[in-house]
Every structure is written in C-alpha cells, then in structure tokens.
C-alpha atoms as a PDB file:
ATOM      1  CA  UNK A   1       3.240  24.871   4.666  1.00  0.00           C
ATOM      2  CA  UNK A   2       3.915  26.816   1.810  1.00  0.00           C
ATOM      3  CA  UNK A   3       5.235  23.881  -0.380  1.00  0.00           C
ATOM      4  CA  UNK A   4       2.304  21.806   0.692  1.00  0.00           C
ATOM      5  CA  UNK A   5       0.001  25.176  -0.647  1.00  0.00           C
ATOM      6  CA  UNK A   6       1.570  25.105  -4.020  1.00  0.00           C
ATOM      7  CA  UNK A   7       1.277  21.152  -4.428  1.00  0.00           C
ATOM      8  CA  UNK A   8      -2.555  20.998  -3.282  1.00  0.00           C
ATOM      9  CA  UNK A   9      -3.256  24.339  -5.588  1.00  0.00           C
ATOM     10  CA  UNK A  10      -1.509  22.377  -8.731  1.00  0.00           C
ATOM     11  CA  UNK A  11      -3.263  19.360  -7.909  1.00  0.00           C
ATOM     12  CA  UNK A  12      -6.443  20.866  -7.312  1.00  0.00           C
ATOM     13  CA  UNK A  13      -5.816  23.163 -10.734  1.00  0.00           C
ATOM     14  CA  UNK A  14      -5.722  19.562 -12.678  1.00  0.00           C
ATOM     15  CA  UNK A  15      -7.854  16.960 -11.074  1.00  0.00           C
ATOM     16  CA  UNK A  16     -10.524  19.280  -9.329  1.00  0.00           C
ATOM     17  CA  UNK A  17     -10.897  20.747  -5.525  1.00  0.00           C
ATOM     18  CA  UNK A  18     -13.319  17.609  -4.801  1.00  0.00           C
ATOM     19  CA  UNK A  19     -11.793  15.505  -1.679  1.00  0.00           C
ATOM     20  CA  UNK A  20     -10.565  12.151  -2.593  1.00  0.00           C
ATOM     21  CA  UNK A  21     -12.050   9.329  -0.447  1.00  0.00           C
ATOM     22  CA  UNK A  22      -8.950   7.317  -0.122  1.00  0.00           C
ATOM     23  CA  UNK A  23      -5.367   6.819  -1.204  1.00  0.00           C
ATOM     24  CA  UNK A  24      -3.733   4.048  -2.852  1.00  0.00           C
ATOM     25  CA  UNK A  25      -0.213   2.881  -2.863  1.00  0.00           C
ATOM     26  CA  UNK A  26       0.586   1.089  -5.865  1.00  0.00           C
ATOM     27  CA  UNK A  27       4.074  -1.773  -5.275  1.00  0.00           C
ATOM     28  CA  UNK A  28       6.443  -2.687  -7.536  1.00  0.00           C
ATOM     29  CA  UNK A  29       5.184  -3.918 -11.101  1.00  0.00           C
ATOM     30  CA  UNK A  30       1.605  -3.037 -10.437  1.00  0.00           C
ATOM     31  CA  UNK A  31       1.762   0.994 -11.725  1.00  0.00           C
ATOM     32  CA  UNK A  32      -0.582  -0.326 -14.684  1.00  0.00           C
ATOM     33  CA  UNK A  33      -3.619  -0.275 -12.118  1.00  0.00           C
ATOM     34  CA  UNK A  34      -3.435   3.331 -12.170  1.00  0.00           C
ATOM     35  CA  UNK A  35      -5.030   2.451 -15.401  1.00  0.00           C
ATOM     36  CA  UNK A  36      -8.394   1.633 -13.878  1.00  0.00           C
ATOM     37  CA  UNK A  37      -8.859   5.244 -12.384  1.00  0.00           C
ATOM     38  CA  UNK A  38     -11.072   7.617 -14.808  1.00  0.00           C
ATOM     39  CA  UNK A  39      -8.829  10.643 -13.941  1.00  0.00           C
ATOM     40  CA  UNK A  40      -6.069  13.067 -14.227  1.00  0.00           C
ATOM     41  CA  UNK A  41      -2.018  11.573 -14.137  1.00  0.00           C
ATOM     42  CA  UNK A  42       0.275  13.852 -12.331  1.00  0.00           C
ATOM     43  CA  UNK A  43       4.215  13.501 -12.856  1.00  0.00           C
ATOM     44  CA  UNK A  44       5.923  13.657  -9.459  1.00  0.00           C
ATOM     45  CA  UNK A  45       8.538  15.489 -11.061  1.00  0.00           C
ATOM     46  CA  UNK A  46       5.639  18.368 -11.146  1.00  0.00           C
ATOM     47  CA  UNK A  47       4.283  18.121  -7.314  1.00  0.00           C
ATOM     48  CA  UNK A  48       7.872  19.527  -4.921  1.00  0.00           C
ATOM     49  CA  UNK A  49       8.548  17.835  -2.506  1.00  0.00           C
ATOM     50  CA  UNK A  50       7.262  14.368  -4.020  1.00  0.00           C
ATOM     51  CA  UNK A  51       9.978  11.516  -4.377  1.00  0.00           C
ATOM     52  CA  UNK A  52      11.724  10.560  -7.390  1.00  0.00           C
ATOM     53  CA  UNK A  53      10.822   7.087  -6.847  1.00  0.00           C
ATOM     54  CA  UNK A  54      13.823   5.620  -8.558  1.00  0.00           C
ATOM     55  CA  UNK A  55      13.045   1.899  -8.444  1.00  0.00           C
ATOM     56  CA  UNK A  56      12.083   0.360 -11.551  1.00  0.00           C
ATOM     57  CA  UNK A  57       8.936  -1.424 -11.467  1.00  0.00           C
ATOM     58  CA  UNK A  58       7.222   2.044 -10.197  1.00  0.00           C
ATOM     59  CA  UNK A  59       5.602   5.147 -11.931  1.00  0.00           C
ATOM     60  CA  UNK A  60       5.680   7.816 -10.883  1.00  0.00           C
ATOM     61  CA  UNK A  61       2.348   9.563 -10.888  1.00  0.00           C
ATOM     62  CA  UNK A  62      -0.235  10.853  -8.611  1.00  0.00           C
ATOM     63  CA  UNK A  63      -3.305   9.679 -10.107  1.00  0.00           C
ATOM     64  CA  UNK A  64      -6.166  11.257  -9.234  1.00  0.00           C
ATOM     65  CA  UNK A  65      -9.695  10.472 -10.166  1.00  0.00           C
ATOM     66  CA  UNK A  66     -12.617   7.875  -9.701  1.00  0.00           C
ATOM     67  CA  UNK A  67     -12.268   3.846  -9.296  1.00  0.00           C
ATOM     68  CA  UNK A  68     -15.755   2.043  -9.412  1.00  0.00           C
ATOM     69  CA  UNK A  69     -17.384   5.630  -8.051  1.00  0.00           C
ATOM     70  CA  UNK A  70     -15.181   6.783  -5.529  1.00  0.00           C
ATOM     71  CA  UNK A  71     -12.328   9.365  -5.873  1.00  0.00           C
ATOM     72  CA  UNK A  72      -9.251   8.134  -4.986  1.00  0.00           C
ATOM     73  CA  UNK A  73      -5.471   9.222  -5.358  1.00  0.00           C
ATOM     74  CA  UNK A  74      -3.470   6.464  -6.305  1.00  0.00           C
ATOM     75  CA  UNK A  75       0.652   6.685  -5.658  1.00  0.00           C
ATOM     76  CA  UNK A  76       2.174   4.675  -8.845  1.00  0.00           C
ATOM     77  CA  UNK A  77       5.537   4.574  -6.669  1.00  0.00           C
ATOM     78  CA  UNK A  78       6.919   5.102  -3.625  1.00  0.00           C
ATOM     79  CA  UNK A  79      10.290   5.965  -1.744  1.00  0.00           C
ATOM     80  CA  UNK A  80      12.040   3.501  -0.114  1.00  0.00           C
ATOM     81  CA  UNK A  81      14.176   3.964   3.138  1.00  0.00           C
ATOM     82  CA  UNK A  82      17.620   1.786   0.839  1.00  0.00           C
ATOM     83  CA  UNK A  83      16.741   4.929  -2.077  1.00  0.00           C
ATOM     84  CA  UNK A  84      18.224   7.720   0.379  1.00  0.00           C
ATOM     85  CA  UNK A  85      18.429   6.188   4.296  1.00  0.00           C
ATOM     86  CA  UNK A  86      15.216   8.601   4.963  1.00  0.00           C
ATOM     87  CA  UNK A  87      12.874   6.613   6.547  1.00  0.00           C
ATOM     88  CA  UNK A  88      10.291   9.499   6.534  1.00  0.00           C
ATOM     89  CA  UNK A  89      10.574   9.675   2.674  1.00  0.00           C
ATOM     90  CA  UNK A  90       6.857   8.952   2.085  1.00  0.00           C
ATOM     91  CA  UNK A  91       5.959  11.599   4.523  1.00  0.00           C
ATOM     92  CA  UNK A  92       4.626  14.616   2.232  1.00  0.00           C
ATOM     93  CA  UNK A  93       3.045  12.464  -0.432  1.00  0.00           C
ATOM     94  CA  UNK A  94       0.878  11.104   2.581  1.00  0.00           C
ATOM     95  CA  UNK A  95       0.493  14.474   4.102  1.00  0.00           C
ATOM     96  CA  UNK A  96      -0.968  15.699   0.621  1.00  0.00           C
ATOM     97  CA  UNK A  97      -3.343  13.207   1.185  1.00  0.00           C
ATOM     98  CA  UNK A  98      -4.371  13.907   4.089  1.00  0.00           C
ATOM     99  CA  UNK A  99      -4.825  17.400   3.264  1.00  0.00           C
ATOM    100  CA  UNK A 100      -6.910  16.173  -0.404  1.00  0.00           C
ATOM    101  CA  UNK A 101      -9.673  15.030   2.185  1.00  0.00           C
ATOM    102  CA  UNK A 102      -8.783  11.238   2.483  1.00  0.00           C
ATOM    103  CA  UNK A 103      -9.885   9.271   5.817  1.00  0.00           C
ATOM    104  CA  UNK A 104      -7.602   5.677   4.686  1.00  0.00           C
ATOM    105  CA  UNK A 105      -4.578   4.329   2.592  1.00  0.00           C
ATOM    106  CA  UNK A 106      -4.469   1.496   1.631  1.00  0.00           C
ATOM    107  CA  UNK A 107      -0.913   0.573   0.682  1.00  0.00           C
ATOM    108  CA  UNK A 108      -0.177  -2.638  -1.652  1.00  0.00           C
ATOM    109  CA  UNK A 109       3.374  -4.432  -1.810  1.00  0.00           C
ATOM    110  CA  UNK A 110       5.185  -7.425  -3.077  1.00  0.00           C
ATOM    111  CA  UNK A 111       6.498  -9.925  -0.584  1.00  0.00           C
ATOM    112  CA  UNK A 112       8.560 -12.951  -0.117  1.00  0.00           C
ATOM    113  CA  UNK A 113       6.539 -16.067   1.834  1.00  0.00           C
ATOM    114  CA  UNK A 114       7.605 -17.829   4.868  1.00  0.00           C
ATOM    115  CA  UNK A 115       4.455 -19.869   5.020  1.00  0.00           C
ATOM    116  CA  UNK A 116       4.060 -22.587   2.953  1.00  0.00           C
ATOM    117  CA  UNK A 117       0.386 -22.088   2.902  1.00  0.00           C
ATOM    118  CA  UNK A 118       1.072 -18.887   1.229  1.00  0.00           C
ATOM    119  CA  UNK A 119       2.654 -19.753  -2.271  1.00  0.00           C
ATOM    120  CA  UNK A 120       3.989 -17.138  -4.927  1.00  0.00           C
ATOM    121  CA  UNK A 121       0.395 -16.055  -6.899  1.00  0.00           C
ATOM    122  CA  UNK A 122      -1.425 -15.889  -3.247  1.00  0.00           C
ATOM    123  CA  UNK A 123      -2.173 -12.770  -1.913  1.00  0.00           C
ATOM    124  CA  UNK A 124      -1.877 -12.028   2.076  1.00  0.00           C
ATOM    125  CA  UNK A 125      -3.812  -8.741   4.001  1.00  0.00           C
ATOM    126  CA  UNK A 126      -1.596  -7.940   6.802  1.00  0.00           C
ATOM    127  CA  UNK A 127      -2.838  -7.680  10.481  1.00  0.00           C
ATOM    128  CA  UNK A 128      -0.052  -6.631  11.717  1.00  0.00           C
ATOM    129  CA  UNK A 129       3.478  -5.855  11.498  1.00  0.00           C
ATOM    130  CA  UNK A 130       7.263  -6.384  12.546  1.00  0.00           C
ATOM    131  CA  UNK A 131       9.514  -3.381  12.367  1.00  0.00           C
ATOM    132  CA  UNK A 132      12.406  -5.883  11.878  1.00  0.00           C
ATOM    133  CA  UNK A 133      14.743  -3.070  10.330  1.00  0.00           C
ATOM    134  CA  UNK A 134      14.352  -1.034  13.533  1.00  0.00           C
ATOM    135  CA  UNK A 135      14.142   2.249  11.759  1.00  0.00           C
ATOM    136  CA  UNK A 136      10.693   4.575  12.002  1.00  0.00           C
ATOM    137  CA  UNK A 137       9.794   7.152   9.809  1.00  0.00           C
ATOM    138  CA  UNK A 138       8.796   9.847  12.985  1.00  0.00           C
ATOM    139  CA  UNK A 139      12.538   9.786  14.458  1.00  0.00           C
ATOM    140  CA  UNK A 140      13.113  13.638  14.271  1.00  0.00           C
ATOM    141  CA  UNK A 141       9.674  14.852  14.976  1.00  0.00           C
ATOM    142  CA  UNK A 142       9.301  17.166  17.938  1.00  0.00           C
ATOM    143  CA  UNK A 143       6.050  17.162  18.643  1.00  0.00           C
ATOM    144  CA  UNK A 144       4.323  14.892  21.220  1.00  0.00           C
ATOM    145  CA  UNK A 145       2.453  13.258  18.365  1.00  0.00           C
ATOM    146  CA  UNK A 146       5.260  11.441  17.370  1.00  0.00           C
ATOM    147  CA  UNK A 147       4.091   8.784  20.117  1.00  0.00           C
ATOM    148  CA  UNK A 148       1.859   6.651  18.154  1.00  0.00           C
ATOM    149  CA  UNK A 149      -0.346   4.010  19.427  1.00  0.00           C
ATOM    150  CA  UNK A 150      -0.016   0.974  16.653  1.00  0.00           C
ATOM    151  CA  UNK A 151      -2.388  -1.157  18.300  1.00  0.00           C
ATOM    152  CA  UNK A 152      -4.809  -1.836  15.119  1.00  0.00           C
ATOM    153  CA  UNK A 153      -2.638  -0.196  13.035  1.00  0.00           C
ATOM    154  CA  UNK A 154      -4.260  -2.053  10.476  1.00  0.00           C
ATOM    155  CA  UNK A 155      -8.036  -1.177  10.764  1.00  0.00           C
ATOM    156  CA  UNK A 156     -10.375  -3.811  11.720  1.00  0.00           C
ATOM    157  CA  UNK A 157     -13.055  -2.519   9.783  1.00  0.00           C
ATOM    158  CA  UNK A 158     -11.361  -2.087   6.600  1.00  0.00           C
ATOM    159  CA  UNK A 159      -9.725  -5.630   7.265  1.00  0.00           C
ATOM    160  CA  UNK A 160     -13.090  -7.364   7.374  1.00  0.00           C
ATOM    161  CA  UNK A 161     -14.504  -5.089   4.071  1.00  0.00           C
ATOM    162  CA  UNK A 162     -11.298  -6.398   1.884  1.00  0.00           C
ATOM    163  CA  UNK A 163     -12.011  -9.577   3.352  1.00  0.00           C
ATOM    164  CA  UNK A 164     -15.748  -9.511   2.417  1.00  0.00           C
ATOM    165  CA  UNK A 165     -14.436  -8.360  -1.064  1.00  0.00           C
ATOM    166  CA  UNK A 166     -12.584 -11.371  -1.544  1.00  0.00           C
ATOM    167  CA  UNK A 167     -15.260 -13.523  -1.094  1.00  0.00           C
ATOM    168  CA  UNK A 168     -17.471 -11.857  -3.209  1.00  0.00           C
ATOM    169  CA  UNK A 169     -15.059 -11.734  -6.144  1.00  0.00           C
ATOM    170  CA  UNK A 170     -13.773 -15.575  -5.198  1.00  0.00           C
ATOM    171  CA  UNK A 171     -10.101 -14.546  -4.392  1.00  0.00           C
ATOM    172  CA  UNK A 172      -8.153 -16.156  -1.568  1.00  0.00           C
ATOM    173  CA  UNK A 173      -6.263 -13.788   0.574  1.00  0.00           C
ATOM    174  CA  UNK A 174      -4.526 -14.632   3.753  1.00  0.00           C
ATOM    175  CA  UNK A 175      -4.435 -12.728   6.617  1.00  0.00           C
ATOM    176  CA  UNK A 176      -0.489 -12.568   8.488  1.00  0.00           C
ATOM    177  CA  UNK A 177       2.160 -10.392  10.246  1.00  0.00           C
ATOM    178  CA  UNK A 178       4.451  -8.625   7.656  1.00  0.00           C
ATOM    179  CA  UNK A 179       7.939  -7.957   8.657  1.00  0.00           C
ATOM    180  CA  UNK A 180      10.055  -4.664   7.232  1.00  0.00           C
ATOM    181  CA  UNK A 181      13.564  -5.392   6.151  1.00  0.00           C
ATOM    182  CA  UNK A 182      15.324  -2.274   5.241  1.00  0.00           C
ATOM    183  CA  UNK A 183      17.100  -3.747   2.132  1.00  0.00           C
ATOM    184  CA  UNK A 184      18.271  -3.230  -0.412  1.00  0.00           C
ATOM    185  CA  UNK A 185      20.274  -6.437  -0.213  1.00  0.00           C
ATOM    186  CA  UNK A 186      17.529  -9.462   0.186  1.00  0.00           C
ATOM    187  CA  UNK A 187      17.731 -11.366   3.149  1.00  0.00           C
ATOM    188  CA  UNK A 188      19.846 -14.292   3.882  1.00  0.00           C
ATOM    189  CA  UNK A 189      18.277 -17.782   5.269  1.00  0.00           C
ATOM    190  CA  UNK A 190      19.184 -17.283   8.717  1.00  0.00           C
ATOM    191  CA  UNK A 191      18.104 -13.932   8.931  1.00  0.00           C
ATOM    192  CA  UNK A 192      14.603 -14.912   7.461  1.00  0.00           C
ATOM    193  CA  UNK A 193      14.606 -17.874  10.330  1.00  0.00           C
ATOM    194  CA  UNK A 194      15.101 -15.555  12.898  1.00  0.00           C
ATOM    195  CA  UNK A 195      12.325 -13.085  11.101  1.00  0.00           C
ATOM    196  CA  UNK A 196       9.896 -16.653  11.584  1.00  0.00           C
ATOM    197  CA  UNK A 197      10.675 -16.874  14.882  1.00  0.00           C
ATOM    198  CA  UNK A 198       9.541 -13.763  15.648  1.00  0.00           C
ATOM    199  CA  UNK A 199       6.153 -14.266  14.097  1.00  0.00           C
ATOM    200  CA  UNK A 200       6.306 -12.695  11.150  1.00  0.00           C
ATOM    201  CA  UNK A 201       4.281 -14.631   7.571  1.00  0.00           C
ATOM    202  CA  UNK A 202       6.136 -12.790   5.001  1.00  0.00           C
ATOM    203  CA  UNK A 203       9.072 -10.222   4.587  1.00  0.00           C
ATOM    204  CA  UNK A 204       8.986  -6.906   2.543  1.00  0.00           C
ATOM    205  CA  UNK A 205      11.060  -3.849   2.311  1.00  0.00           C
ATOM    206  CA  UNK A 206       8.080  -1.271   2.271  1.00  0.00           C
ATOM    207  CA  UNK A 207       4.839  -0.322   3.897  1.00  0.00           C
ATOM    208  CA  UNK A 208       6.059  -0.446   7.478  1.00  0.00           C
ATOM    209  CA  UNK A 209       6.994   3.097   7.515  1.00  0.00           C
ATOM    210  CA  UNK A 210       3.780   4.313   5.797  1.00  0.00           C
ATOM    211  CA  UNK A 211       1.779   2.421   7.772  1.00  0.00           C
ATOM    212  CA  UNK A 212       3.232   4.362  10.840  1.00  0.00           C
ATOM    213  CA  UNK A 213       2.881   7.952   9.022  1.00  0.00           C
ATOM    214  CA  UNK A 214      -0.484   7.181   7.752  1.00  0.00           C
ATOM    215  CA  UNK A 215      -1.601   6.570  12.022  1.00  0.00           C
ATOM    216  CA  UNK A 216       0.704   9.162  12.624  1.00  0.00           C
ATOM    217  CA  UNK A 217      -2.000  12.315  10.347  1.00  0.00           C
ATOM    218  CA  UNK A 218      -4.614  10.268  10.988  1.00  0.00           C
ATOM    219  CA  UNK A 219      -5.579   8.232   8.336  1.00  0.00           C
ATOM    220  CA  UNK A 220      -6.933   4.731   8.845  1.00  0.00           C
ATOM    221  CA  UNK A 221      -4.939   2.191   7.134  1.00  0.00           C
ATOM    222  CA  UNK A 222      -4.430  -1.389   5.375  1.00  0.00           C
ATOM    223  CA  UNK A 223      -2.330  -3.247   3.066  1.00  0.00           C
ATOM    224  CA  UNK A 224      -2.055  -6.422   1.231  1.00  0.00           C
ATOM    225  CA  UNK A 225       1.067  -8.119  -0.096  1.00  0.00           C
ATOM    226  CA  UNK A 226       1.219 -10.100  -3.309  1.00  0.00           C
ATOM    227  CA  UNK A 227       3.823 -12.987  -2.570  1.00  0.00           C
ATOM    228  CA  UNK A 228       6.159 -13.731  -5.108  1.00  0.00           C
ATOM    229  CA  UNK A 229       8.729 -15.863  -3.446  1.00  0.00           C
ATOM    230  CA  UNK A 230       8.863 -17.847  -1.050  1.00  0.00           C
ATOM    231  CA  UNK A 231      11.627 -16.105   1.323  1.00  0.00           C
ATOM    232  CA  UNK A 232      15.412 -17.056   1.137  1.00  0.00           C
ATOM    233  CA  UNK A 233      16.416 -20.705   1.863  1.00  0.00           C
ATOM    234  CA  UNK A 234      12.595 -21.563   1.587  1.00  0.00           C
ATOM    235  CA  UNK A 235      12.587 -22.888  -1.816  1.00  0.00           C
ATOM    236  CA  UNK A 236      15.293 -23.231  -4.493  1.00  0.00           C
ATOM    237  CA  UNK A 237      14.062 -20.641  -6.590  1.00  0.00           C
ATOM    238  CA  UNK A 238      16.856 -17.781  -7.643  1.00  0.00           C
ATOM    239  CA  UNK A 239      15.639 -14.043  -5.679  1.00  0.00           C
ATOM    240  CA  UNK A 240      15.734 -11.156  -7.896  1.00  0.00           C
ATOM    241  CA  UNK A 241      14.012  -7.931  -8.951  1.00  0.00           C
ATOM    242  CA  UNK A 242      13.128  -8.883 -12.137  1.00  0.00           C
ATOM    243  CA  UNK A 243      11.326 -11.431 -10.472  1.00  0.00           C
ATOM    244  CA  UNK A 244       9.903  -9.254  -8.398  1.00  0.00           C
ATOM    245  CA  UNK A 245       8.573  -7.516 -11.311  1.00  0.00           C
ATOM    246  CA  UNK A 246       7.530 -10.185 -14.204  1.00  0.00           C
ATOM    247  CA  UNK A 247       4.750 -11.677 -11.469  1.00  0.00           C
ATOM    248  CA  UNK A 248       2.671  -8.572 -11.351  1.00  0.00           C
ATOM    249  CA  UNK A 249       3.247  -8.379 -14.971  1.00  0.00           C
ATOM    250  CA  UNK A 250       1.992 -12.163 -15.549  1.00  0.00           C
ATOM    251  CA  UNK A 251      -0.911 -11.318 -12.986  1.00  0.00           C
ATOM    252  CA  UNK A 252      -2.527  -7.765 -14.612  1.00  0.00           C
ATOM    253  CA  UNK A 253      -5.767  -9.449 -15.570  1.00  0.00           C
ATOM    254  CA  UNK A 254      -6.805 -10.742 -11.835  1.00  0.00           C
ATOM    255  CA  UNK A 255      -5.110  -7.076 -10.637  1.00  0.00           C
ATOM    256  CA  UNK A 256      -7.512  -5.372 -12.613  1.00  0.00           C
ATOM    257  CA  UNK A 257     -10.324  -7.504 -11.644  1.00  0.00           C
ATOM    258  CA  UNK A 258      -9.399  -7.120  -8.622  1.00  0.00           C
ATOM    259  CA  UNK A 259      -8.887  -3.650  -8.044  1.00  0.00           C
ATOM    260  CA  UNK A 260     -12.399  -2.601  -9.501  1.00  0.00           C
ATOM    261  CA  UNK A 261     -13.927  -2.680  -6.148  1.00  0.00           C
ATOM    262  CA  UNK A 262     -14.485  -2.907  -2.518  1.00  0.00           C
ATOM    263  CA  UNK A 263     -15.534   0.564  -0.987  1.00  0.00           C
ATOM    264  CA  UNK A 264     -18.713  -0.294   0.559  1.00  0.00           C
ATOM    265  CA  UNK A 265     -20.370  -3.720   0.697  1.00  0.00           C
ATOM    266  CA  UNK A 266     -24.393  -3.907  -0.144  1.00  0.00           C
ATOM    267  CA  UNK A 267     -24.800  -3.278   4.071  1.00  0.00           C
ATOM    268  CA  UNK A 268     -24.304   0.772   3.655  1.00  0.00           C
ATOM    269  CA  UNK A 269     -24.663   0.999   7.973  1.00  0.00           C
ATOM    270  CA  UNK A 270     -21.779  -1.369   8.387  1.00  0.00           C
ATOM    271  CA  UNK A 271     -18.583   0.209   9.987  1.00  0.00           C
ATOM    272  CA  UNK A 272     -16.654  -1.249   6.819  1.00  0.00           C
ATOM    273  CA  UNK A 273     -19.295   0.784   4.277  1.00  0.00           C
ATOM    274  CA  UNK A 274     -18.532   3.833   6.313  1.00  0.00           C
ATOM    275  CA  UNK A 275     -15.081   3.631   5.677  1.00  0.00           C
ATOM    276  CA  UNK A 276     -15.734   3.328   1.985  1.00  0.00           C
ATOM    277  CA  UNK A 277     -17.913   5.918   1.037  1.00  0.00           C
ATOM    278  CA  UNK A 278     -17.767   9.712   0.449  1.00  0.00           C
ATOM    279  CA  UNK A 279     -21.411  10.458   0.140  1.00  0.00           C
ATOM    280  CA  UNK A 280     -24.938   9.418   1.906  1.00  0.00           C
ATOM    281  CA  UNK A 281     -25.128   6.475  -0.668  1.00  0.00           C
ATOM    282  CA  UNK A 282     -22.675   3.329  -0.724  1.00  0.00           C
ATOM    283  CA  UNK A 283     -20.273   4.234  -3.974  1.00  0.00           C
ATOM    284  CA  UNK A 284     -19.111   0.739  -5.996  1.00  0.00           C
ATOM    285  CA  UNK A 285     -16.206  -0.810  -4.678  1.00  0.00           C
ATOM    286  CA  UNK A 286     -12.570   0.433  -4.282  1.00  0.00           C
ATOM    287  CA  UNK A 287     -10.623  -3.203  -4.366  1.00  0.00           C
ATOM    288  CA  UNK A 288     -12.666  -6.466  -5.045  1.00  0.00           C
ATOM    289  CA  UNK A 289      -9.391  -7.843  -2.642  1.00  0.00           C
ATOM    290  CA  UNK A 290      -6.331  -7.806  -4.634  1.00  0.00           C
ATOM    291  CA  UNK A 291      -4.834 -10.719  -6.712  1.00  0.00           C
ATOM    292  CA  UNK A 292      -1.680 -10.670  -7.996  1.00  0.00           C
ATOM    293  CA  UNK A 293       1.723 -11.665  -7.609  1.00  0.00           C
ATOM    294  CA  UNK A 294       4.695 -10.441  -6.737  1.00  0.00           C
ATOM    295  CA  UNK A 295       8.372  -9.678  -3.279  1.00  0.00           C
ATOM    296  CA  UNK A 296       9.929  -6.620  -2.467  1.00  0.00           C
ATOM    297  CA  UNK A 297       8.246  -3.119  -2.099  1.00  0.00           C
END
C-alpha cells in the first residue's frame, strides 16, 4: 500500500484532495480529449507503478480536473496485455481511482465492425462482452474476490444515461457485444467468422480486462467503441495502425462535442443522474455520447 500512498499523496499535492466523480479511459488517437478537462496533467512517468503505455496513438497522462462540472480523472493511455503478456497491467491505475473517490469508468476504444449496420465513423456502447482471448486480468489473485459476477458488467443505468446523451446531442450510437482479441497481430477472416458466430458486433484488443478490474474494486462501468474498420475479410480496405489512428484524428471536432457532457440528465432522481453526480445538484454532463472514429485499443 505504500506505493499506492505515495501516488495518491503526489496526485493529491497537484490536482487537489477533492474526490473525482469518475474515470475516463481515453483509446488510441483520442489523448487530445484530455484537452476538454480544466485541470492538472500528470506524466505517468511521475505516478510508480503507472504503465509506460508504449503504443503510439496514447498519452500518457493522468488528467485530473473538471469536464462540464464534474471532476474526473481521465487515463490518456493505457497498457495493453500484447505490451508485456500482463493481463492485469491496468490494475493500479484503476486502483488509484478507486482510491481518488470514483464510483464508474467509463473506458473508450477503437474497434473493427462486423456489422454492416455499424460502418467506420459510427460509434457502438457495448452491452456486453466476449473474452475471446481467454486471458483475465484477476488470474493470480488470492483472495475470494477474484470471483466476479459479470452479469451487467456494463451498468444499465449508465447505459441508458449515454444513451439519453446521444439523443440529446443527435449522435447515433449502437448498442453490441464487444469481443477481446489479445493482439497484437490483427485478426485473420476466419478467426473474425468464428468471433461472429459467437455473437460478438465488433472486435478490439482492449477494455475487456478493465472492464473486469473495474467490477472487480467496485466501480460501475461502461464503454463505447469508435469503429474504424470494418473487421478482416469484411471489406477490402487495408488494416493498420495508422489507420487506427488518422480516424480519431479526422473525427476531433464531434469528439469534443461529444465528450462535453452526459453526467446527469435534467431528471436529477433518475438512477442514471445518480451515477453522474458528486453533489446534491445534477453537475453538466460528462459525455454528450461519444462520436468519433476509430479499431484497435
């Protein structure tokens, strides 16, 4: 606990001892939206323990601060399980979280399609999710609590505020089953045909394991992908991570539009107000949904 001590008093030291309402994990090309937060940037390299979040497309800050009038802490990268074969490597960034007062994450990620209602530009809010790589983040711990329910692992409430968001702010978004591929290798066609047949609407190599540490300390949770792609042997279109990157890129203006809101909707007694407020009053909006573009983490 010592380590986690020294990273909340530094944190604390910088961006102030109030508790954040909820954390944010930004995907790959979308760092900018950091941007939005009226707040304090934090290197990882200056909170041990954090990840070095080597992918490009990332930053890697801890943002803290507030978005539309609620605190937040916003993660301008993450680990991924192909960066080191830890599948836990998101772990202590989340537990900080935790610990900085947050009650939900809500986790972001670029995505390949394998609907062909969902088109590269859409967005998609997942319901629910395959753990198609097989791997979880909570092999290893010894406690009892390591036996998470998933069941909702994707809140309900928080599912129908994003949603509510969207339609406020005029933005599509999808709801499907998101399937974890461990990468970092994209899939081949017949390996995203068996991922359909399973159920799955579109195939990422993040959030999964997040998802499953976030119900793991607690925290409520959500996510939406942006789709880039449609998924190998779907389309003819070339899969690469500069693509993955240049559609977030092309996409900052509805991002940022996007991202200005959502935390609680006008009805302050509704579960999904609850969820998004820190104080007696309803405080703007966390996400107005999130519309972008853009596969893989």
């Amino acid at each position: 606990m010592a380590g986690l001590d020294r990273v909340l008093a530094t944190i604390r030291d910088r961006a102030g001892a109030d508790p954040v309402a909820i954390g944010l994990i930004l995907g790959s090309g979308l760092g900018h939206l950091a941007d939005a937060v009226e707040g304090v940037a934090i290197d990882y390299a200056d909170l041990p323990g954090f990840p070095h979040a080597g992918v490009s497309g990332h930053n890697p800050k801890l943002v803290i601060g507030d978005l539309e009038g609620t605190r937040v802490a916003v993660f301008g990268g993450r680990a991924h399980y192909y960066e080191s074969g830890r599948g836990d490597a998101m772990r202590f960034p989340l537990e900080v979280l935790h610990a900085l007062g947050a009650e939900a994450l809500i986790a972001t990620n670029a995505a390949g399609s394998m609907r062909p209602d969902i088109q590269p530009g859409d967005l998609m809010l997942l319901s629910d999710h395959i753990n198609f790589s097989g791997l979880n983040p909570l092999i290893g711990e010894a406690s009892d609590r390591r036996f998470v329910p998933m069941t909702d692992a994707y809140d309900p409430a928080i599912r129908r505020a994003l949603q509510a968001a969207a339609i406020a702010e005029d933005i599509a978004l999808s709801e499907g089953v998101y399937a974890w591929y461990s990468g970092p290798s994209f899939e081949t066609p017949a390996e995203i045909n068996a991922i359909r047949i399973l159920g799955a609407d579109a195939v990422g190599m993040s959030t999964v394991p997040e998802v499953i540490l976030a119900r793991f300390l607690g925290l409520k949770a959500a996510a939406i992908s942006t789709v880039t792609n449609m998924a190998a042997g779907l389309s003819d279109e070339s899969i690469s991570h500069e693509h993955t990157k240049r559609w977030p890129r092309l996409a900052r203006p509805s991002w940022k539009r996007s991202c200005a809101g959502i935390c609680a909707r006008p009805d302050a007694r509704s579960p999904a107000a609850r969820v998004f407020r820190t104080g007696p009053e309803p405080k703007g909006r966390l996400l107005r949904s999130v519309a972008g573009r853009g596969p893989r983490a």
